[in-house]
N, C-alpha and C. Protein backbone atom coordinates (compact mmCIF):
# COMPACT_ATOMS: atom_id res chain seq x y z
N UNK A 1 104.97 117.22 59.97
CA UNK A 1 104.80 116.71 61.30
C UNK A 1 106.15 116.25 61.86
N UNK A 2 106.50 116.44 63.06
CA UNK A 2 107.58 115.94 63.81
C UNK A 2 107.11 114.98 64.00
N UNK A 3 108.45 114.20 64.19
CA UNK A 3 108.05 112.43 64.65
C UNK A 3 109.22 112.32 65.94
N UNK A 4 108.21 112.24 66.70
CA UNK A 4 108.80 112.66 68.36
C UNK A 4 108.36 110.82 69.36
N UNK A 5 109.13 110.52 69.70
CA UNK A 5 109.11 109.39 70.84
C UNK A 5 108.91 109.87 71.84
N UNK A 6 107.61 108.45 71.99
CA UNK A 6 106.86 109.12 73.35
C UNK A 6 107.34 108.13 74.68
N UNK A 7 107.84 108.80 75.55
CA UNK A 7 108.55 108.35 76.93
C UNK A 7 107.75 108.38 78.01
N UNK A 8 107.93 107.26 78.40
CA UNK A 8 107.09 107.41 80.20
C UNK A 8 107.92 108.01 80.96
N UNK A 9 107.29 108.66 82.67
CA UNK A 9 107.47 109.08 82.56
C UNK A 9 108.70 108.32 83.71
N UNK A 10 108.08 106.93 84.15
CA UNK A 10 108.20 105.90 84.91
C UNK A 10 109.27 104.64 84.30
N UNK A 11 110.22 103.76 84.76
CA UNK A 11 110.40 102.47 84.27
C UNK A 11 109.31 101.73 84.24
N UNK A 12 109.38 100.24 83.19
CA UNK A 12 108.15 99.34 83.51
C UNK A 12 108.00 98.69 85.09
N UNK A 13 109.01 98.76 86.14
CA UNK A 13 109.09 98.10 86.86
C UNK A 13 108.14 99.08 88.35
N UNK A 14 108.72 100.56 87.66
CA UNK A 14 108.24 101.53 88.65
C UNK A 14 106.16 101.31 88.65
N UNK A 15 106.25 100.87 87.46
CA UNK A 15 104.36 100.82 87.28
C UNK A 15 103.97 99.92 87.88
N UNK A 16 104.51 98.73 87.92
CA UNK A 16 104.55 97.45 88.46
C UNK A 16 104.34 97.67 89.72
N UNK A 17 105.49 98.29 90.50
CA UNK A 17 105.16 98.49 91.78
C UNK A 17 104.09 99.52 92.09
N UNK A 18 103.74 100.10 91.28
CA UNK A 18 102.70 101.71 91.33
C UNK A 18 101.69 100.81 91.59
N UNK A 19 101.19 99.79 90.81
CA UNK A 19 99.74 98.90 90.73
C UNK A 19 99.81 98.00 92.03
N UNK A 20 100.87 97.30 92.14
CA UNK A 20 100.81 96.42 93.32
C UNK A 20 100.56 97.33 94.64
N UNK A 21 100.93 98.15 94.60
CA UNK A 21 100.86 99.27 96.05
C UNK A 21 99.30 99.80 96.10
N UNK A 22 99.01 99.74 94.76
CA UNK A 22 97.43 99.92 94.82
C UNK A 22 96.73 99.12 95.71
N UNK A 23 97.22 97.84 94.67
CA UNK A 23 96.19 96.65 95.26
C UNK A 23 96.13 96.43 96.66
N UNK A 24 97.54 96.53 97.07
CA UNK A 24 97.98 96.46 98.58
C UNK A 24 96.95 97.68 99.67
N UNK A 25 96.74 98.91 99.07
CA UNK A 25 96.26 100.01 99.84
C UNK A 25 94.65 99.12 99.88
N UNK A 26 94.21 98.67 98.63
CA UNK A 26 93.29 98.16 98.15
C UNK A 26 92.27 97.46 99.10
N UNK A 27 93.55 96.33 98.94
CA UNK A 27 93.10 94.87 100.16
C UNK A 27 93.04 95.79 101.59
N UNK A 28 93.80 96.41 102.28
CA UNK A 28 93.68 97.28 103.23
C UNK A 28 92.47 97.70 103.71
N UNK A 29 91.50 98.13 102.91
CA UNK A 29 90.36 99.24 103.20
C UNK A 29 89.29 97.71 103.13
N UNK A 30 89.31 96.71 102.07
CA UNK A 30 88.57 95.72 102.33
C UNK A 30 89.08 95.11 103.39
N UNK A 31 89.64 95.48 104.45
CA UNK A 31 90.15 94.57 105.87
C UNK A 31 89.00 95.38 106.55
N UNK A 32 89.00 96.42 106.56
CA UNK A 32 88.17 97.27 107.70
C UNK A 32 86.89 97.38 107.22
N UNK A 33 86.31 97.36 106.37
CA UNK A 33 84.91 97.09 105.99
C UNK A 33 84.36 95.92 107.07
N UNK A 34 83.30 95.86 106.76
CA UNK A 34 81.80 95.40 107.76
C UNK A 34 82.11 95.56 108.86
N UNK A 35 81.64 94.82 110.05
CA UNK A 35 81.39 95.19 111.27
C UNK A 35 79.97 95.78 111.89
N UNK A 36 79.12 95.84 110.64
CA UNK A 36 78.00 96.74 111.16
C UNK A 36 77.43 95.63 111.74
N UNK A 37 76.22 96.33 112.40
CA UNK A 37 74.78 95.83 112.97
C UNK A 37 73.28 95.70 112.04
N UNK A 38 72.87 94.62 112.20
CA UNK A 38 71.63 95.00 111.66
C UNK A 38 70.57 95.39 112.20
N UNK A 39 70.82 95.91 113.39
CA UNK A 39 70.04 96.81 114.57
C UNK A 39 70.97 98.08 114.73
N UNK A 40 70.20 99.50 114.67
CA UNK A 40 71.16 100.80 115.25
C UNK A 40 71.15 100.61 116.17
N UNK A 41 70.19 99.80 116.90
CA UNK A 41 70.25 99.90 118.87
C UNK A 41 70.96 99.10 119.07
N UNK A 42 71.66 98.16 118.83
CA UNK A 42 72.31 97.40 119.50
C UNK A 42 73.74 97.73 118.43
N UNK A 43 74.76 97.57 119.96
CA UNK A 43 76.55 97.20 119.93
C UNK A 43 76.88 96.59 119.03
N UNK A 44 77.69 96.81 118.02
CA UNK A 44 78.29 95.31 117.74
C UNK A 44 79.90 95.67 118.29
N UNK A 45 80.21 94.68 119.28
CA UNK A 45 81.79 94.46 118.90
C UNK A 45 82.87 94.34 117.96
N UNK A 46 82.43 93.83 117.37
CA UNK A 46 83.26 92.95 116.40
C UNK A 46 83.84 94.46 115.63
N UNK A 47 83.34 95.92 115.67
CA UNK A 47 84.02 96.70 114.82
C UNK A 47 85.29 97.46 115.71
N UNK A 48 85.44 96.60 116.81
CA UNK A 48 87.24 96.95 117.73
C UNK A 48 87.38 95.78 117.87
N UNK A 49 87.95 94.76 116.22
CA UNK A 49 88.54 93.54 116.65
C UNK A 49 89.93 93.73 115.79
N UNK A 50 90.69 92.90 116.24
CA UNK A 50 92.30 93.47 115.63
C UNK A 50 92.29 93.41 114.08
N UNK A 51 91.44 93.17 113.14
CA UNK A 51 91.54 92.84 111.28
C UNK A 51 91.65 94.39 111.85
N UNK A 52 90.34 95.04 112.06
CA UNK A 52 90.20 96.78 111.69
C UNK A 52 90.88 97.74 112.22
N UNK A 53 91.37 97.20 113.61
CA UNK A 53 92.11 98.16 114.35
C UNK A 53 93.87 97.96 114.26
N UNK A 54 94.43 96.89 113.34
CA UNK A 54 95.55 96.95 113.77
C UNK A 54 96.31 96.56 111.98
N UNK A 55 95.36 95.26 112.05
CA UNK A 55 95.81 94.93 110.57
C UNK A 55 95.78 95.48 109.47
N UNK A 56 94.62 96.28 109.16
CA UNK A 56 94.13 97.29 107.75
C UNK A 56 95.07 98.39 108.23
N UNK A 57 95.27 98.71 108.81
CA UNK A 57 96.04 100.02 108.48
C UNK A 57 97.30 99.97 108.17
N UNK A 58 97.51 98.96 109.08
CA UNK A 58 99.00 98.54 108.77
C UNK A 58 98.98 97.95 106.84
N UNK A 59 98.30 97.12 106.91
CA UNK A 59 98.04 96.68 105.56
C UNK A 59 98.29 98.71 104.36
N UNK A 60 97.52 99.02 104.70
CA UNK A 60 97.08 100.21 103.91
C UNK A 60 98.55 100.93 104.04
N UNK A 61 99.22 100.91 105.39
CA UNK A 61 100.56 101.76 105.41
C UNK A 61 101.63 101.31 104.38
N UNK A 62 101.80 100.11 104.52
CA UNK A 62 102.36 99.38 103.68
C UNK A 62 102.58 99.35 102.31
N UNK A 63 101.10 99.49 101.98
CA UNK A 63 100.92 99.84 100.12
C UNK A 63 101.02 101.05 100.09
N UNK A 64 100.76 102.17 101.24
CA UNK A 64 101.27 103.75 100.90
C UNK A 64 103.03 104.05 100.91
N UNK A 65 103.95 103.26 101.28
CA UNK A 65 105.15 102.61 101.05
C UNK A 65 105.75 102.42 99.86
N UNK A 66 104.89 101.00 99.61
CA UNK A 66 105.34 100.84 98.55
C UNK A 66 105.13 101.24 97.13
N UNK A 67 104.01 102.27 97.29
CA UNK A 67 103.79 103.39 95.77
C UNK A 67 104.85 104.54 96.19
N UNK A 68 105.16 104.91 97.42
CA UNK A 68 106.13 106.22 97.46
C UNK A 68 107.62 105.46 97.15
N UNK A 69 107.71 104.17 97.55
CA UNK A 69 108.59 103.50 96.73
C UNK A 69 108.62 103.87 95.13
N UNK A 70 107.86 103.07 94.79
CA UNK A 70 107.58 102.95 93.24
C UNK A 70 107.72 104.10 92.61
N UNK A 71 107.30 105.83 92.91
CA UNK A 71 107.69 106.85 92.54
C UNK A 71 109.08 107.32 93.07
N UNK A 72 109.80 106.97 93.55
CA UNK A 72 111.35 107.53 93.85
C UNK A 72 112.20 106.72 93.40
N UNK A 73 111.47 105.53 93.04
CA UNK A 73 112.93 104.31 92.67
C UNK A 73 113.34 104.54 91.22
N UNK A 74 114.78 104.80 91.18
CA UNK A 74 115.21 105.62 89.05
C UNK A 74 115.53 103.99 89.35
N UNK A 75 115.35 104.17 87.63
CA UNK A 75 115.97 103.59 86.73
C UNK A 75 117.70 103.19 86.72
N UNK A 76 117.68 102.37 86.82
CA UNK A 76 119.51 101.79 86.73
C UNK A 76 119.77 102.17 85.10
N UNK A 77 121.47 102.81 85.55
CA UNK A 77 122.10 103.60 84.73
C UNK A 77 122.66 102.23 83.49
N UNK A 78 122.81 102.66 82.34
CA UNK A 78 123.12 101.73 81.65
C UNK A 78 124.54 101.92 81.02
């Protein structure tokens, strides 16, 4: 058997940010959730109030950022 070292493919720091960008996309999509009605016949407003229309996405852009971060950022040369 070869005895071969196994390498990521990432720094620990690049994962770090890989997970936090998750969480970030994460919290995002729980911004824009509810809003429903518990009537189909009736309106609700509340699903064009600024959390869903301005904040979650921005939220969500943000953590899509910072994972395309997290995959381009090398490793410092030693």
């Amino acid at each position: 058997m070869e005895n071969t070292k196994h390498e990521f493919l990432f720094d620990k720091l690049n994962y770090k940010l890989l997970i936090a960008g998750i969480l970030v996309i994460t919290f995002g999509f729980i911004l824009m959730s509810g809003g429903g009605s518990e009537n189909p016949n009736v309106f609700n407003e509340d699903i064009f109030n600024f959390r869903r229309i301005r904040l979650a996405p921005t939220v969500v852009l943000i953590g899509f950022g910072v994972v395309i971060y997290s995959i381009f950022k090398k490793e410092k040369s030693k």
